[in-house]
C-alpha atoms as a PDB file:
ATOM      1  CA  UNK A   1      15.183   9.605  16.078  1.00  0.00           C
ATOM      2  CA  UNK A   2      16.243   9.840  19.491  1.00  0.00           C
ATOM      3  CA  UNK A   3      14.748  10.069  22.665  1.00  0.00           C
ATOM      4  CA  UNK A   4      16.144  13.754  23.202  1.00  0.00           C
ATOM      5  CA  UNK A   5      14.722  14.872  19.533  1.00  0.00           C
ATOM      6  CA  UNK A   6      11.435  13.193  20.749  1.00  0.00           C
ATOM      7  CA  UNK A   7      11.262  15.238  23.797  1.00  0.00           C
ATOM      8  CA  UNK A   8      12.066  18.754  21.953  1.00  0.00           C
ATOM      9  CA  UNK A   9       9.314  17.702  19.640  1.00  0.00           C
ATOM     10  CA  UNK A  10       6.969  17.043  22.033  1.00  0.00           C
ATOM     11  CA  UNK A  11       7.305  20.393  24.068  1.00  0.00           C
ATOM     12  CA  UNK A  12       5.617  22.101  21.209  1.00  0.00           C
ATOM     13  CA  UNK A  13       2.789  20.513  21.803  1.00  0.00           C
ATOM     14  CA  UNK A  14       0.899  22.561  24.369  1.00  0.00           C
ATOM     15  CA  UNK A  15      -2.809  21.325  26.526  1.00  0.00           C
ATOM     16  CA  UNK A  16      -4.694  23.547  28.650  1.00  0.00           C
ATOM     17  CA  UNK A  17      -7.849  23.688  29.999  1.00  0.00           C
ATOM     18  CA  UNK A  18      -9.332  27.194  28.108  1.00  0.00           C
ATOM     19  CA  UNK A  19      -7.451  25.885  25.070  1.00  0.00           C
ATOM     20  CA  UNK A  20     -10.478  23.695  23.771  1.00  0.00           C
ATOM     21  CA  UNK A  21     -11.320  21.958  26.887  1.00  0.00           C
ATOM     22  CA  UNK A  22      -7.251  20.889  27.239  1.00  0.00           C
ATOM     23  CA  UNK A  23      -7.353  19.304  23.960  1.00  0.00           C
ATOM     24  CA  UNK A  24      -3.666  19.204  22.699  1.00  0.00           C
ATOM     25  CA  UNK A  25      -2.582  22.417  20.560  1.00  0.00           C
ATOM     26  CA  UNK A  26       0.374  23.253  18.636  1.00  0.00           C
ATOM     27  CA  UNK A  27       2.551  25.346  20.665  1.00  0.00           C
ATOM     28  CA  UNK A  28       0.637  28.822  21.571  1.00  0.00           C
ATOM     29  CA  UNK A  29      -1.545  28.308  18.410  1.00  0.00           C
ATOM     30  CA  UNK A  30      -5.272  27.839  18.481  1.00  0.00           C
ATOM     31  CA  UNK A  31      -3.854  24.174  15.718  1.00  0.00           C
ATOM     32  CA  UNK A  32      -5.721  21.183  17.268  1.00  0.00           C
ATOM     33  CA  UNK A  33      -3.151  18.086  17.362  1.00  0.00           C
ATOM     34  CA  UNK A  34      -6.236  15.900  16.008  1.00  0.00           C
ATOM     35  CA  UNK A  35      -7.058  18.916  12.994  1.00  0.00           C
ATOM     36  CA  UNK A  36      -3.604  18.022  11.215  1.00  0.00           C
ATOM     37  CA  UNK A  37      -3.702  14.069  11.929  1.00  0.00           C
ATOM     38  CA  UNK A  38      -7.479  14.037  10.481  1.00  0.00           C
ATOM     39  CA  UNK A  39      -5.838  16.344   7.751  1.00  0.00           C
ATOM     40  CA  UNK A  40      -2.793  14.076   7.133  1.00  0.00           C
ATOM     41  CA  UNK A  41      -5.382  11.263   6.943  1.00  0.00           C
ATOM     42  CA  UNK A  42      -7.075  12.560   3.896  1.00  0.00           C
ATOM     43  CA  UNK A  43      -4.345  12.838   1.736  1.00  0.00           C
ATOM     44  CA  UNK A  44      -3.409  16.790   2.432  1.00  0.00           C
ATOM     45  CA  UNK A  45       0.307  17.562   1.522  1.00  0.00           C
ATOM     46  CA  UNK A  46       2.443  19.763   3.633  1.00  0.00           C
ATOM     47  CA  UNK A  47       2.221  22.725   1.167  1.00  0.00           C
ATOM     48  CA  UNK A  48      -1.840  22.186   1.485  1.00  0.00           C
ATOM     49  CA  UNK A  49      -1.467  22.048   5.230  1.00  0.00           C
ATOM     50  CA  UNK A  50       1.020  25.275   4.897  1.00  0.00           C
ATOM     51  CA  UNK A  51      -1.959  26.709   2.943  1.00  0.00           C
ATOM     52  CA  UNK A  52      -4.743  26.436   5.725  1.00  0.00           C
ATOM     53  CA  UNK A  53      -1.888  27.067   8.764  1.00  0.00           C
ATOM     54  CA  UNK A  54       0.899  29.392   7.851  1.00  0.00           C
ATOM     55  CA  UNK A  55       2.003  29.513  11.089  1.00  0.00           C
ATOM     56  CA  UNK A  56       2.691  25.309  10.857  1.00  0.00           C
ATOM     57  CA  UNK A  57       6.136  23.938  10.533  1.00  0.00           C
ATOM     58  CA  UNK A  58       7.449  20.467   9.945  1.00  0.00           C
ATOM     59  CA  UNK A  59       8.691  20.051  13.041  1.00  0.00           C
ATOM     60  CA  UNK A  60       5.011  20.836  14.561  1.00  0.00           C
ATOM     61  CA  UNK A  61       3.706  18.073  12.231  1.00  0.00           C
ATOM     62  CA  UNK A  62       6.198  15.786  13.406  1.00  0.00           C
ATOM     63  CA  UNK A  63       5.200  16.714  17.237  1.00  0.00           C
ATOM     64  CA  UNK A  64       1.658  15.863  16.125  1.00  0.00           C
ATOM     65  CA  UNK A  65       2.617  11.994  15.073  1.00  0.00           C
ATOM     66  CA  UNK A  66       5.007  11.226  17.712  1.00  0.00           C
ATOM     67  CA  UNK A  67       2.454  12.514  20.310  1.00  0.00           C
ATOM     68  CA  UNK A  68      -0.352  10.380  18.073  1.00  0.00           C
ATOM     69  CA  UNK A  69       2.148   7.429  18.438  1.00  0.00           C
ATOM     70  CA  UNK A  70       3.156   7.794  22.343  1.00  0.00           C
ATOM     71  CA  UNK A  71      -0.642   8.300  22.957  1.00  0.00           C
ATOM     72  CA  UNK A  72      -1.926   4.828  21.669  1.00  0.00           C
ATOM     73  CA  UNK A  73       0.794   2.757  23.245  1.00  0.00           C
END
């Protein structure tokens, strides 16, 4: 992956302060960045995730790893 695909990945993840007390979100959602890692941690497949979050895409699950991974560098 590049840096550039990184980046576009990254912009849809979204923190502001009366979001959740500026916990990370998934674009304009109300999708906590730590609700699909702890999800993705017990097992849940992207068709279960799909389930509970219409709204999610793959591309917003890969924004929530690479901003996991650039976070605990």
């Amino acid at each position: 992956m590049t840096e550039a695909e990184k980046n576009n990945l990254l912009q849809l993840i979204h923190k502001k302060a009366e979001t959740f007390n500026g916990k990370p979100v998934i674009g304009e959602t109300r999708i906590k960045v730590e609700t699909i890692l702890y999800a993705l941690a017990n097992s849940l497949s992207m068709e279960e995730l799909h389930q509970d979050f219409p709204a999610l895409t793959e591309q917003d699950v890969r924004a929530c790893l690479i901003y996991a991974a650039l976070h605990i560098q």
